[in-house]
N, C-alpha and C. Protein backbone atom coordinates (compact mmCIF):
# COMPACT_ATOMS: atom_id res chain seq x y z
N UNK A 1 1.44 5.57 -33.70
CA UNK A 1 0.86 6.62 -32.89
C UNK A 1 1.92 7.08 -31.89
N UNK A 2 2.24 8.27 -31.78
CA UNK A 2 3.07 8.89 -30.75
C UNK A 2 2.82 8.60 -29.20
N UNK A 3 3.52 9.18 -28.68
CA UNK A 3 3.21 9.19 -27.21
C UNK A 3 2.03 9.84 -26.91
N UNK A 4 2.30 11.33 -27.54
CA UNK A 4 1.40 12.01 -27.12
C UNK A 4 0.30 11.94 -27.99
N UNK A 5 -0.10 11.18 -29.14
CA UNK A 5 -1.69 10.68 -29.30
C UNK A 5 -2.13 10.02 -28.52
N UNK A 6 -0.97 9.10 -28.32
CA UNK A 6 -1.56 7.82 -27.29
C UNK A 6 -1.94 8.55 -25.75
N UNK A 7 -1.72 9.31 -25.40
CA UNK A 7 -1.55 10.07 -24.37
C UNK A 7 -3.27 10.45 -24.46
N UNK A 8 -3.25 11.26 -25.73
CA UNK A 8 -4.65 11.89 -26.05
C UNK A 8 -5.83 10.92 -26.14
N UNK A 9 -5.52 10.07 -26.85
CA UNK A 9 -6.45 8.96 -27.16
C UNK A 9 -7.14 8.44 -25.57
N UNK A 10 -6.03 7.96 -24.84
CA UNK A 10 -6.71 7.78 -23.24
C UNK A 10 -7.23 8.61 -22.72
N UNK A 11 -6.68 10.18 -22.65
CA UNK A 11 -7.41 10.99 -21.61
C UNK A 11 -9.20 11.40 -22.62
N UNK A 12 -9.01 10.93 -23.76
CA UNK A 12 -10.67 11.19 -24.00
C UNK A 12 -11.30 10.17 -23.83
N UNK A 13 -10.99 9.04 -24.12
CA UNK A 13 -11.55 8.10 -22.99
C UNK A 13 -11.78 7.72 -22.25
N UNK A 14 -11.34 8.42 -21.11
CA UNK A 14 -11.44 8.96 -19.58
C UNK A 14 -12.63 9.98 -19.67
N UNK A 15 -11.94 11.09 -20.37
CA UNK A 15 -13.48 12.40 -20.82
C UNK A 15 -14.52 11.58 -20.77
N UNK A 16 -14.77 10.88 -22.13
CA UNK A 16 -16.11 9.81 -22.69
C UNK A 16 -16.76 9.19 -21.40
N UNK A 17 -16.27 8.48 -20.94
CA UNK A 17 -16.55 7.45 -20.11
C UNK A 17 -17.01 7.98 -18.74
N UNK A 18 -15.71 9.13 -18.29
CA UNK A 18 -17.07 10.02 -16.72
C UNK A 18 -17.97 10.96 -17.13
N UNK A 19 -18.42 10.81 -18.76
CA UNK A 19 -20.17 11.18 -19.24
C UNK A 19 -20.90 10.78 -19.47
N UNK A 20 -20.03 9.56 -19.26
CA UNK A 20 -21.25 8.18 -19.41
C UNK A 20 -21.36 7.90 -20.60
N UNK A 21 -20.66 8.18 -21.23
CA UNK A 21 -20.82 7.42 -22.65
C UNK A 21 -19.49 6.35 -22.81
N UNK A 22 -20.00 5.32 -22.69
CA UNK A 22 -18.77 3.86 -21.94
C UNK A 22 -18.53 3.37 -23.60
N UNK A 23 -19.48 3.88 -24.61
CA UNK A 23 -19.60 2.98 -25.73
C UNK A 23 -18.89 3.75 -26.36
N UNK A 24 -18.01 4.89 -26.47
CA UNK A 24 -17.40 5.71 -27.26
C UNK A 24 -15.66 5.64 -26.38
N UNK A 25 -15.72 5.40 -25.23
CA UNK A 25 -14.89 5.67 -24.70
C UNK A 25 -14.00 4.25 -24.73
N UNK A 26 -14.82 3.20 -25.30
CA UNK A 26 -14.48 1.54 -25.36
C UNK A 26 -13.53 1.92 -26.90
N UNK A 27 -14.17 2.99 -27.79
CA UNK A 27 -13.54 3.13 -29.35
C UNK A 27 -12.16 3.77 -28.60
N UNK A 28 -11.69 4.55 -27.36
CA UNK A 28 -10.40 5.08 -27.58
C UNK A 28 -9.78 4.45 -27.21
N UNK A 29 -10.18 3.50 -25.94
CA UNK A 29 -9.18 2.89 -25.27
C UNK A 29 -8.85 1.54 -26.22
N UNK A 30 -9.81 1.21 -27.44
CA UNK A 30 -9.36 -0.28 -28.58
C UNK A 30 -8.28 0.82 -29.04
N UNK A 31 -8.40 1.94 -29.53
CA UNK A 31 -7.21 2.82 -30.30
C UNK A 31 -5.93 2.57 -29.46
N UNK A 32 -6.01 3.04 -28.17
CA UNK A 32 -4.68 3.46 -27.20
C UNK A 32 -3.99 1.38 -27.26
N UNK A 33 -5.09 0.81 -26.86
CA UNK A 33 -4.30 -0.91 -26.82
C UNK A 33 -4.43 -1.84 -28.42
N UNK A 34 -4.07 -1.25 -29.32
CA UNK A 34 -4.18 -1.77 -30.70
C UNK A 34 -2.77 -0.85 -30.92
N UNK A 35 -2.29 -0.22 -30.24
CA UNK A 35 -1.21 0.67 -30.13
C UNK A 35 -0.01 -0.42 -29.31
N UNK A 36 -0.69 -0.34 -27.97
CA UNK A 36 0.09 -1.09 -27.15
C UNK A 36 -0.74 -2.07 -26.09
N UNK A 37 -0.25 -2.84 -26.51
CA UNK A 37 -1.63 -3.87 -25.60
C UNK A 37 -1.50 -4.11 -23.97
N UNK A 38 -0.23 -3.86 -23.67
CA UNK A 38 0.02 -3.32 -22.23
C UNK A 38 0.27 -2.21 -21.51
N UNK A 39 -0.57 -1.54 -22.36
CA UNK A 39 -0.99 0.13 -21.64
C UNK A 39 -1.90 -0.21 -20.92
N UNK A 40 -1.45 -0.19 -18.83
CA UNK A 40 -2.26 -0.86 -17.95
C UNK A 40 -3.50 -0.03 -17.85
N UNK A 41 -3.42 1.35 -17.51
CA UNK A 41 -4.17 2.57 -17.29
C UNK A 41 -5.52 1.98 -18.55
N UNK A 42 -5.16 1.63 -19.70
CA UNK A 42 -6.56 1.79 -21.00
C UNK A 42 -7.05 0.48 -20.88
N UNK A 43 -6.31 -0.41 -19.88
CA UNK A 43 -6.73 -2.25 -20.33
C UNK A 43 -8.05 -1.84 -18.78
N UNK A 44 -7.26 -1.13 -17.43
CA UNK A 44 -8.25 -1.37 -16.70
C UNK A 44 -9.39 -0.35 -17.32
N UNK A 45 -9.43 0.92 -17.68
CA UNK A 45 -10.26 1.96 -17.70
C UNK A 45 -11.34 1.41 -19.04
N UNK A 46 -10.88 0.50 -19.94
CA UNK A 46 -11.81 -0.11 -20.67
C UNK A 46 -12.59 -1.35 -20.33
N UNK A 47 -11.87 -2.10 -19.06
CA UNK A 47 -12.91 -3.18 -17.97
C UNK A 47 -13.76 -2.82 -17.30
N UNK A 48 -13.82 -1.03 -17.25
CA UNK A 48 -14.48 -0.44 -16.41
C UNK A 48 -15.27 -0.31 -16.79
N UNK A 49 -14.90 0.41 -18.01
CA UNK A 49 -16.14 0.64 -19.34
C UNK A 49 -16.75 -0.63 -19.50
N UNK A 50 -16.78 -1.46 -19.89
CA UNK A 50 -17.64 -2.48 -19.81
C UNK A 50 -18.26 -3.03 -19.29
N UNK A 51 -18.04 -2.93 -17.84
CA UNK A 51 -18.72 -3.50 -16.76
C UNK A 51 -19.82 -2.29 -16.12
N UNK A 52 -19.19 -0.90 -16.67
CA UNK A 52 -20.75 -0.11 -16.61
C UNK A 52 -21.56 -0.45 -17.72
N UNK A 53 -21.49 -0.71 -18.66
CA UNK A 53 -22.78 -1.08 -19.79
C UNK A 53 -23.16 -2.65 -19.53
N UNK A 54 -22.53 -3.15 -18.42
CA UNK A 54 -23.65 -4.40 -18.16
C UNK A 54 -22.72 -5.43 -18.43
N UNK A 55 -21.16 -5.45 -19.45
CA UNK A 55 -20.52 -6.55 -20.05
C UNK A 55 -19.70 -7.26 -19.27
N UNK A 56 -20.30 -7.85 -18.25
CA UNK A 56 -19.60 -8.08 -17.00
C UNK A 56 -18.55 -9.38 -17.38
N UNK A 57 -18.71 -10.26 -18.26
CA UNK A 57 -17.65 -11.51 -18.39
C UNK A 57 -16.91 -10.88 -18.86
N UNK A 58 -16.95 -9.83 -20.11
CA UNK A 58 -15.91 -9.17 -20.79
C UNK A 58 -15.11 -7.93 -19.77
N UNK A 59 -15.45 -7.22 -19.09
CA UNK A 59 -14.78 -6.46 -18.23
C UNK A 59 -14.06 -7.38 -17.36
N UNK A 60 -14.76 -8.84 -16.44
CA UNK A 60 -13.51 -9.63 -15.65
C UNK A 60 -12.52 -10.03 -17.07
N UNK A 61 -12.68 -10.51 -17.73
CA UNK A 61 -11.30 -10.85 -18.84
C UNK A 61 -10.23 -9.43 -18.68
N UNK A 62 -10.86 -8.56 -18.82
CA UNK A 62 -10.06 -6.94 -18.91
C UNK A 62 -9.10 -6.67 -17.55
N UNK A 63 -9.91 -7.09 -16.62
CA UNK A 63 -9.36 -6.68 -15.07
C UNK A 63 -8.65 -8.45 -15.24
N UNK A 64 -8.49 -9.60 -15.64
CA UNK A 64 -7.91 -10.52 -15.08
C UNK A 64 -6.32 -10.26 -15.88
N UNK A 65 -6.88 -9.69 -17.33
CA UNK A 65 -5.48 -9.10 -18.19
C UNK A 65 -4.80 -8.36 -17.04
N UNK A 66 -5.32 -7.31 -16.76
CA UNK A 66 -4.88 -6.46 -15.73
C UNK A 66 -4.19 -6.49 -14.91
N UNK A 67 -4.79 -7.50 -14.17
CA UNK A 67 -3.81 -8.38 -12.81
C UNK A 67 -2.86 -9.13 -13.60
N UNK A 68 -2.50 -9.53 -14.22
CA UNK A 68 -1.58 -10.64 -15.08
C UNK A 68 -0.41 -9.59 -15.48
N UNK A 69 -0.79 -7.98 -15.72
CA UNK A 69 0.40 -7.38 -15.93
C UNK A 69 0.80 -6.64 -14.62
N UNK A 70 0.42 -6.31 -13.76
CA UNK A 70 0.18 -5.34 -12.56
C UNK A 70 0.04 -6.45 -11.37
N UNK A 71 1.15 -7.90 -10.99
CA UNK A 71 -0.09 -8.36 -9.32
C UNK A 71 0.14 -7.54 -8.32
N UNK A 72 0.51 -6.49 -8.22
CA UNK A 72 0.94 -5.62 -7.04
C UNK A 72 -0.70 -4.74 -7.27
N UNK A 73 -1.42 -4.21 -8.00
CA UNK A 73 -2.27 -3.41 -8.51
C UNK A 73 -3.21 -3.79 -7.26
N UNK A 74 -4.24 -2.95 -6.60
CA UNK A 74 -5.39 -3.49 -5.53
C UNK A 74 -6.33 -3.38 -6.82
N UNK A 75 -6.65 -2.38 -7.26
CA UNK A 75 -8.44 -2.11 -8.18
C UNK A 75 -8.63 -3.16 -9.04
N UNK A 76 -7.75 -3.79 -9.76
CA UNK A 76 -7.99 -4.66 -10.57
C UNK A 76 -8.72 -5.74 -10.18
N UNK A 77 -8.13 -5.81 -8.88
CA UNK A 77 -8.61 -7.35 -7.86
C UNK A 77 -10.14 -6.91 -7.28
N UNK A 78 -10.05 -5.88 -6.62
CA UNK A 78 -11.05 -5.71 -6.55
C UNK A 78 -12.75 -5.33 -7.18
N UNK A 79 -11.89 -4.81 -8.50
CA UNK A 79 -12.94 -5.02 -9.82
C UNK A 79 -13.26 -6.24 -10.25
N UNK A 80 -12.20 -6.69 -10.78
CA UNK A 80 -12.85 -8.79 -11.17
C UNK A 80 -13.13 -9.40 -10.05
N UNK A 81 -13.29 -8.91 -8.66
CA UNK A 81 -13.80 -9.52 -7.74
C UNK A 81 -15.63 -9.10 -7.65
N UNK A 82 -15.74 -7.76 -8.00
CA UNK A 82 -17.16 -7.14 -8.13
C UNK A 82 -17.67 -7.98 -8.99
N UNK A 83 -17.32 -8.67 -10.02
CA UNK A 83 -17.41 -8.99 -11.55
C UNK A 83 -18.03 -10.23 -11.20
N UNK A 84 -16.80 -10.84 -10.14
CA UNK A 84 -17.22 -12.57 -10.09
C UNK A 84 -18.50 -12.42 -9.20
N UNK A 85 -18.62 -11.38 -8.36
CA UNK A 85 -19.66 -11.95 -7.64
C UNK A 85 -21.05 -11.59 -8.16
N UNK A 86 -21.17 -10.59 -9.55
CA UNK A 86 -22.03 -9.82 -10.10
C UNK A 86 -22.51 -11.66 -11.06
N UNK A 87 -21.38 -12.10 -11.58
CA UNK A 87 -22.08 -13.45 -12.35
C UNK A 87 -21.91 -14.66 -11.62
N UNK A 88 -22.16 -14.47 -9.77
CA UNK A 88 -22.71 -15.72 -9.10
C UNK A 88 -21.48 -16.47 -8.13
N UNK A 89 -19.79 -15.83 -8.22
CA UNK A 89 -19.20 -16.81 -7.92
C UNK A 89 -18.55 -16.34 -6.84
N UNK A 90 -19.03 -16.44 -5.83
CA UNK A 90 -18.74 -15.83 -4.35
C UNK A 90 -17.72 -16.07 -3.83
N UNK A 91 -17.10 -17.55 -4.19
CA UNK A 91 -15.67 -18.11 -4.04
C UNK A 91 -14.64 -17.35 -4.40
N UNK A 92 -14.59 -17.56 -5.86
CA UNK A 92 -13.49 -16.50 -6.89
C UNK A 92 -13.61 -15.15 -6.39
N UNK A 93 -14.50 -14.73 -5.93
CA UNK A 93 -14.74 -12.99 -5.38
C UNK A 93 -13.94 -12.90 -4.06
N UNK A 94 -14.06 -13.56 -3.42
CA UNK A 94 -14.22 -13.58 -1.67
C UNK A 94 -12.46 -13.69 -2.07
N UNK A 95 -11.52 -14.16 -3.15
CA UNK A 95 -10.39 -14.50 -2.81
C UNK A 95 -9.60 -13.52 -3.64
N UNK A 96 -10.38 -13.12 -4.13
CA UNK A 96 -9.65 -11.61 -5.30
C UNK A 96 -9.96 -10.37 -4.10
N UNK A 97 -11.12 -10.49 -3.62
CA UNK A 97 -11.21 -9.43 -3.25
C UNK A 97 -10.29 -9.43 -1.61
N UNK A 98 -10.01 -10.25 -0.85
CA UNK A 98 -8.63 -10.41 -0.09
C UNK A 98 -7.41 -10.57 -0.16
N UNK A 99 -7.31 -10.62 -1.90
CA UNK A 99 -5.55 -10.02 -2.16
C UNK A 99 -6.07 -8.36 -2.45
N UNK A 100 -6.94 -7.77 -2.94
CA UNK A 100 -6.70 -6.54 -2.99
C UNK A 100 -6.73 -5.89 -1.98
N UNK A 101 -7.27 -6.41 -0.75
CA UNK A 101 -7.03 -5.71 0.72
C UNK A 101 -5.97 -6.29 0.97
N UNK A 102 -5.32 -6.85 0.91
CA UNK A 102 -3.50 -7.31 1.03
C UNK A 102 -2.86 -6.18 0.32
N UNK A 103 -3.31 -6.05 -0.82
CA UNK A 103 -2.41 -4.92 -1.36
C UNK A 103 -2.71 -3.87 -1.34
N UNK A 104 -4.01 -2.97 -0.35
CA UNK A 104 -3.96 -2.18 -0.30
C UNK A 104 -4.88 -2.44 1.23
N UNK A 105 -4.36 -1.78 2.17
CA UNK A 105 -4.87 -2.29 3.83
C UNK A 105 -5.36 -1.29 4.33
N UNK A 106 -5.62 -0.34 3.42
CA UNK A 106 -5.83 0.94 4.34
C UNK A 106 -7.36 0.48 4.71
N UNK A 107 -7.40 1.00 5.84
CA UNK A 107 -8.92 0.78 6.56
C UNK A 107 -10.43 1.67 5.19
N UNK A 108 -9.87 2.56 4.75
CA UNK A 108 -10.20 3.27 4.23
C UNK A 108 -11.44 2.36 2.95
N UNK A 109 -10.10 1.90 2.49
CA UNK A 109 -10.02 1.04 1.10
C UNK A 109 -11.04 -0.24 1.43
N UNK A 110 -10.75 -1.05 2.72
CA UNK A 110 -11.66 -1.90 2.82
C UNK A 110 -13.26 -1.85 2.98
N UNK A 111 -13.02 -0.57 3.82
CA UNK A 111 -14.57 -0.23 4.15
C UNK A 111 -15.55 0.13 2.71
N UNK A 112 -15.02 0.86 1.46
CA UNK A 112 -15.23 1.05 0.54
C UNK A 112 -15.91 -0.36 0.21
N UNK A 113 -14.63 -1.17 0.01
CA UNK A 113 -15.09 -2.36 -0.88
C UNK A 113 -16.14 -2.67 0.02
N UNK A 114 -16.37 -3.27 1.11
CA UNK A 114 -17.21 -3.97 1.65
C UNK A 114 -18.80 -2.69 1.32
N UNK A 115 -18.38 -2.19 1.14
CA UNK A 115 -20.04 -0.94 0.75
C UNK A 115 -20.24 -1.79 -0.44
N UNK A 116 -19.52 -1.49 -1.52
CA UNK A 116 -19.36 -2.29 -3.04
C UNK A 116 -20.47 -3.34 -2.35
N UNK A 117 -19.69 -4.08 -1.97
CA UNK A 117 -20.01 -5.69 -1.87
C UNK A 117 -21.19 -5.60 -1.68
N UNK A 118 -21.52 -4.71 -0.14
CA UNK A 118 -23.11 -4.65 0.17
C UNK A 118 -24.52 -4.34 -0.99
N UNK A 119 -23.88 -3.44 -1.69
CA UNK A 119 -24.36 -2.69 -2.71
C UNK A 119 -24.92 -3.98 -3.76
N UNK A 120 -23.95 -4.96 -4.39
CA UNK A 120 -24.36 -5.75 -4.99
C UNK A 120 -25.39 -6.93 -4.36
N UNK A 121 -24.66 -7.15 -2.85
CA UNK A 121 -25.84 -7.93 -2.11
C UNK A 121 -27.17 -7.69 -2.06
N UNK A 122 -27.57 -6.53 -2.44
CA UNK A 122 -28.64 -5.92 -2.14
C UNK A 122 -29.16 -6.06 -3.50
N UNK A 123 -28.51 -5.46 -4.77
CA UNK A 123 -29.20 -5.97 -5.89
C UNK A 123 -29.17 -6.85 -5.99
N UNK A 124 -29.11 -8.28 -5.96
CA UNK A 124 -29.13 -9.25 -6.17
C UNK A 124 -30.91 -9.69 -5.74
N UNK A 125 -31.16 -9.10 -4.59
CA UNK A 125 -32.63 -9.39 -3.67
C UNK A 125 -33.32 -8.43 -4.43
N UNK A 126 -32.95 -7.25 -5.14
CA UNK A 126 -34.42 -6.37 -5.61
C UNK A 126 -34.40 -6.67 -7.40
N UNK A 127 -33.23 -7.20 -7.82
CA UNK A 127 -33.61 -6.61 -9.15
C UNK A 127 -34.32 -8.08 -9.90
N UNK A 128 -34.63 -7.63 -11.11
CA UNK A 128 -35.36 -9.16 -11.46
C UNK A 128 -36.49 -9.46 -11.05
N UNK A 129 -35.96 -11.00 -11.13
CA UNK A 129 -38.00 -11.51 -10.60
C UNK A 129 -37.39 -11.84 -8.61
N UNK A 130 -38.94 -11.91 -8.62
CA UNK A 130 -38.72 -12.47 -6.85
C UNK A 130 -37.77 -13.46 -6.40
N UNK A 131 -36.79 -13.21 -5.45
CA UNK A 131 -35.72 -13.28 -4.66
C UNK A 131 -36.12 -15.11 -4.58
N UNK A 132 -35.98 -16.27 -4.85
CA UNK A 132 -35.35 -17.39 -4.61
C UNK A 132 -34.30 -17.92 -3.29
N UNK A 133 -34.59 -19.62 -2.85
CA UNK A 133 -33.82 -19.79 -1.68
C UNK A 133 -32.48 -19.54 -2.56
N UNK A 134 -32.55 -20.12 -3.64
CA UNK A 134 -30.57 -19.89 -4.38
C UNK A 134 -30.26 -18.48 -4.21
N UNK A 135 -30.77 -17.24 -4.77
CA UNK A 135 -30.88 -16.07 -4.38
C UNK A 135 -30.05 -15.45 -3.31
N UNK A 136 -31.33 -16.33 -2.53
CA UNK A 136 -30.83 -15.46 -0.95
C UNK A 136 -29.56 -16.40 -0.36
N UNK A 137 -29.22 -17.96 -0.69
CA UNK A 137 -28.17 -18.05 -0.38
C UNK A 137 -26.39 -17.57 -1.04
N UNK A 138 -26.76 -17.18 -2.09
CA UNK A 138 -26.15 -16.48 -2.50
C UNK A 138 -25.89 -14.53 -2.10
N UNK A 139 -26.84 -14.15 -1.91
CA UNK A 139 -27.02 -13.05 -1.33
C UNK A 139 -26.05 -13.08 0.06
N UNK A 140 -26.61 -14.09 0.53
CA UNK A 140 -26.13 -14.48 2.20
C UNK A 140 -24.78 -14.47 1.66
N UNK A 141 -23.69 -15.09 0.98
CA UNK A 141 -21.94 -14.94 0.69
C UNK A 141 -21.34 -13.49 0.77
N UNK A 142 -22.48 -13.15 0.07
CA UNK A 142 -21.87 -12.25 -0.42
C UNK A 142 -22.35 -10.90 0.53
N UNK A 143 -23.24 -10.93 1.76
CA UNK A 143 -23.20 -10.18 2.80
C UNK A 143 -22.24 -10.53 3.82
N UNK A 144 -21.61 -11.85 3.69
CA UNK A 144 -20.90 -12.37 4.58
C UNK A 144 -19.55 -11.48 4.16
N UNK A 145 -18.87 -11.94 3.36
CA UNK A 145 -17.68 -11.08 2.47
C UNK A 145 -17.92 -9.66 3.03
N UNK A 146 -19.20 -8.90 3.10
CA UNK A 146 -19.08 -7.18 3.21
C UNK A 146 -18.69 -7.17 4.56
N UNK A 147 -19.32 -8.36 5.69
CA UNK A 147 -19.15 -8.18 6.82
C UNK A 147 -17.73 -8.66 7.25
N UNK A 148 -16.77 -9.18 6.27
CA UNK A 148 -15.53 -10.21 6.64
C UNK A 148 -14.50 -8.53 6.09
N UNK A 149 -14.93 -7.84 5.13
CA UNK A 149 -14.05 -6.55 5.44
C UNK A 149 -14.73 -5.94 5.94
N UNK A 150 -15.37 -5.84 6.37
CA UNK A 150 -15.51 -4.11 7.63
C UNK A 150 -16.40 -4.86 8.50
N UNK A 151 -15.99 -5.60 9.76
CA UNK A 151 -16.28 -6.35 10.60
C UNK A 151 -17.62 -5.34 11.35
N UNK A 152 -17.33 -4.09 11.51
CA UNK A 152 -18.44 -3.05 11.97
C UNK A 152 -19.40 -2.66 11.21
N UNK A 153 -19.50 -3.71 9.97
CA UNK A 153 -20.48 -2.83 9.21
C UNK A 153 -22.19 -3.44 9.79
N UNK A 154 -22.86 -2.22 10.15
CA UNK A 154 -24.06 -2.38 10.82
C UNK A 154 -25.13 -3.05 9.90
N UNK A 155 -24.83 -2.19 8.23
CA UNK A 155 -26.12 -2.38 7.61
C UNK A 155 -25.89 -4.08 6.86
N UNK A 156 -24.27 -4.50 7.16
CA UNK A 156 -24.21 -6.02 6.87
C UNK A 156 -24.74 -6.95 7.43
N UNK A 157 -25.05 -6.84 8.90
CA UNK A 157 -25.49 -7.35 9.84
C UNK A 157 -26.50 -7.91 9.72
N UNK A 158 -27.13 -6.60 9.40
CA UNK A 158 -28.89 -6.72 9.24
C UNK A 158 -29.28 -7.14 8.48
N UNK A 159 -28.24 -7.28 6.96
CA UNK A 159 -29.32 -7.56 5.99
C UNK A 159 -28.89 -9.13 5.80
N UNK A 160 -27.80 -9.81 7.03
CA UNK A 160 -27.34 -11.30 6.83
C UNK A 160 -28.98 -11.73 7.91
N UNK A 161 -29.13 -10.86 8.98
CA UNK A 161 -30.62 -11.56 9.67
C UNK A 161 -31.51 -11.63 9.03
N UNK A 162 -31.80 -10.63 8.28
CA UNK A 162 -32.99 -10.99 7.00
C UNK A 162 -32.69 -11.94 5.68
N UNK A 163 -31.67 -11.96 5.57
CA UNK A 163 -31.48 -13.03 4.73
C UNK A 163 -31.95 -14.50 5.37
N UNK A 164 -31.03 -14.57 6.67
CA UNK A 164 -31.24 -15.83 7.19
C UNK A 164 -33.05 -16.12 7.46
N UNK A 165 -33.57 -14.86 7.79
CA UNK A 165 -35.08 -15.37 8.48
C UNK A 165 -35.96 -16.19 6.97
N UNK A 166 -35.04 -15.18 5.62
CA UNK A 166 -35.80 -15.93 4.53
C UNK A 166 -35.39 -17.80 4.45
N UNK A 167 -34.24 -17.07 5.07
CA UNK A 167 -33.48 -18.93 4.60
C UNK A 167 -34.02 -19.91 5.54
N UNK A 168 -34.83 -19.46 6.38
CA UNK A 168 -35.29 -19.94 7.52
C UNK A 168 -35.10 -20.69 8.96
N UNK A 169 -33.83 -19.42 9.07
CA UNK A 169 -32.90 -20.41 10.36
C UNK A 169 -33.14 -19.39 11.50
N UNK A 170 -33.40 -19.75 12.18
CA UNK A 170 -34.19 -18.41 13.57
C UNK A 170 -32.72 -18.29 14.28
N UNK A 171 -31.74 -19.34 14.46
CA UNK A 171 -30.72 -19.04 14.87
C UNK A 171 -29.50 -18.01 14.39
N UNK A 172 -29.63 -18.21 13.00
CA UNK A 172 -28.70 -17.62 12.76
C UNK A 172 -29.59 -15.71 12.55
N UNK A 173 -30.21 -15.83 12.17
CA UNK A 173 -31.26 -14.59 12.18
C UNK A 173 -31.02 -14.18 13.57
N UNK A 174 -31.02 -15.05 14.84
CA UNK A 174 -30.55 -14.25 15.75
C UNK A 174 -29.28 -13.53 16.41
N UNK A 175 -28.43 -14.36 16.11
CA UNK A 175 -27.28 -14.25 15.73
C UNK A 175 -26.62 -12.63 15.35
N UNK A 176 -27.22 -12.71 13.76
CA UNK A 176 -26.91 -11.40 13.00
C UNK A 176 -27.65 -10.01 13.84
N UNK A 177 -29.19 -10.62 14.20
CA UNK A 177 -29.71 -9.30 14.92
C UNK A 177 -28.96 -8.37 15.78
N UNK A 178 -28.65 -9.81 16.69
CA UNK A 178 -27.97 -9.21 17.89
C UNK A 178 -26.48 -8.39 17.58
N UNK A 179 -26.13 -8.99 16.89
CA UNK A 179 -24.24 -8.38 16.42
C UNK A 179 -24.69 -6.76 15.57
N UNK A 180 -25.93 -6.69 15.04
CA UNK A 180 -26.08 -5.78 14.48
C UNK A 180 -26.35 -4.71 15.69
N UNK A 181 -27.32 -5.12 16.41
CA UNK A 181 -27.49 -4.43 17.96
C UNK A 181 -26.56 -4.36 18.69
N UNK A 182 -25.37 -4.99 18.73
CA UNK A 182 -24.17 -4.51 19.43
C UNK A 182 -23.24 -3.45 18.47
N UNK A 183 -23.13 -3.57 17.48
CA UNK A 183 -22.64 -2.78 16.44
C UNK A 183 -22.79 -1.47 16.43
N UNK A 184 -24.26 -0.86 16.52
CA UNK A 184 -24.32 0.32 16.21
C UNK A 184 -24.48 0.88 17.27
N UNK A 185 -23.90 2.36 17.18
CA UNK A 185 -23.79 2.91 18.33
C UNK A 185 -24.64 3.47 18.64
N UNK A 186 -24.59 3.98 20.08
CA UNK A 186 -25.45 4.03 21.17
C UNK A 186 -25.50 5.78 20.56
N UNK A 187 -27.01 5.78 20.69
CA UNK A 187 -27.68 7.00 20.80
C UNK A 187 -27.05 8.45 21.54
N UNK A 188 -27.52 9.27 21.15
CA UNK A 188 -26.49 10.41 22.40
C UNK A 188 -27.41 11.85 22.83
């Protein structure tokens, strides 16, 4: 395959995939890396693809390839960090996802991820069956992490006091209240 198939082959897999069709766009990017298996651009954009249709062990393998050719790369880290904490492992997350704010520091970038993070904290408590103490202590890591990059984040705050009131510690529930009440700003 030429450059410029290979060229073609990715950018419709790019097409495919921001239409949401992840399962067609998985056929270009096997074309573009059955070509060359360290074409970084099709190894991450097909971890991506997979981890939108739900294939979350198989997308971290994609993003850990990723990092293994790229460690300078931030998204990678911060994708198999979404990944680890999407199948439970708050550890492996919490330490991927602080080399990719190493390698990329912009205030910008962190605040992002820590939304991410929140985002999954939150599904974790609605989706499924009813929320569990394992659950919510798990939930609790992984609000901790949103609040460990964006130290101001208000809606982290709040949802570590409600976590805690489930977990049943009045202290630390107070704790979070209050930091959340110092956090957000004052009315005008």
């Amino acid at each position: 395959m030429s450059r410029s198939l290979l060229f073609a082959a990715f950018n419709e897999g790019v097409h495919r995939s921001m239409a949401g069709n992840h399962e067609a766009a998985l056929q270009s990017f096997d074309q573009v890396l059955a070509v060359d298996p360290r074409h970084f651009p099709a190894l991450t954009a097909k971890a991506f693809a997979l981890k939108q249709l739900g294939r979350t062990e198989e997308a971290l393998k994609g993003f850990q390839r990723a990092i293994e050719l790229d460690l300078s790369a931030a998204d990678p880290h911060r994708e198999a960090a979404l990944c680890q904490l999407e199948l439970g492992e708050p550890e492996a997350a919490s330490l991927l996802m602080n080399r990719a704010v190493q390698l990329n520091p912009t205030p910008g970038y962190r605040e992002a991820a820590a939304i991410e993070v929140y985002h999954l904290g939150n599904a974790l408590l609605t989706q499924g069956r009813r929320p569990d103490k394992a659950r919510y202590r798990l939930a609790r890591q992984v609000f901790e992490l949103a609040l460990e990059l964006s130290p101001a984040y208000v809606e982290a705050a709040k949802a570590l006091a409600d976590v805690w009131e489930h977990l049943g510690d009045p202290t630390q529930r107070e704790h979070y209240t209050q930091m959340a009440t110092r956090l957000r700003p004052a009315s005008s």
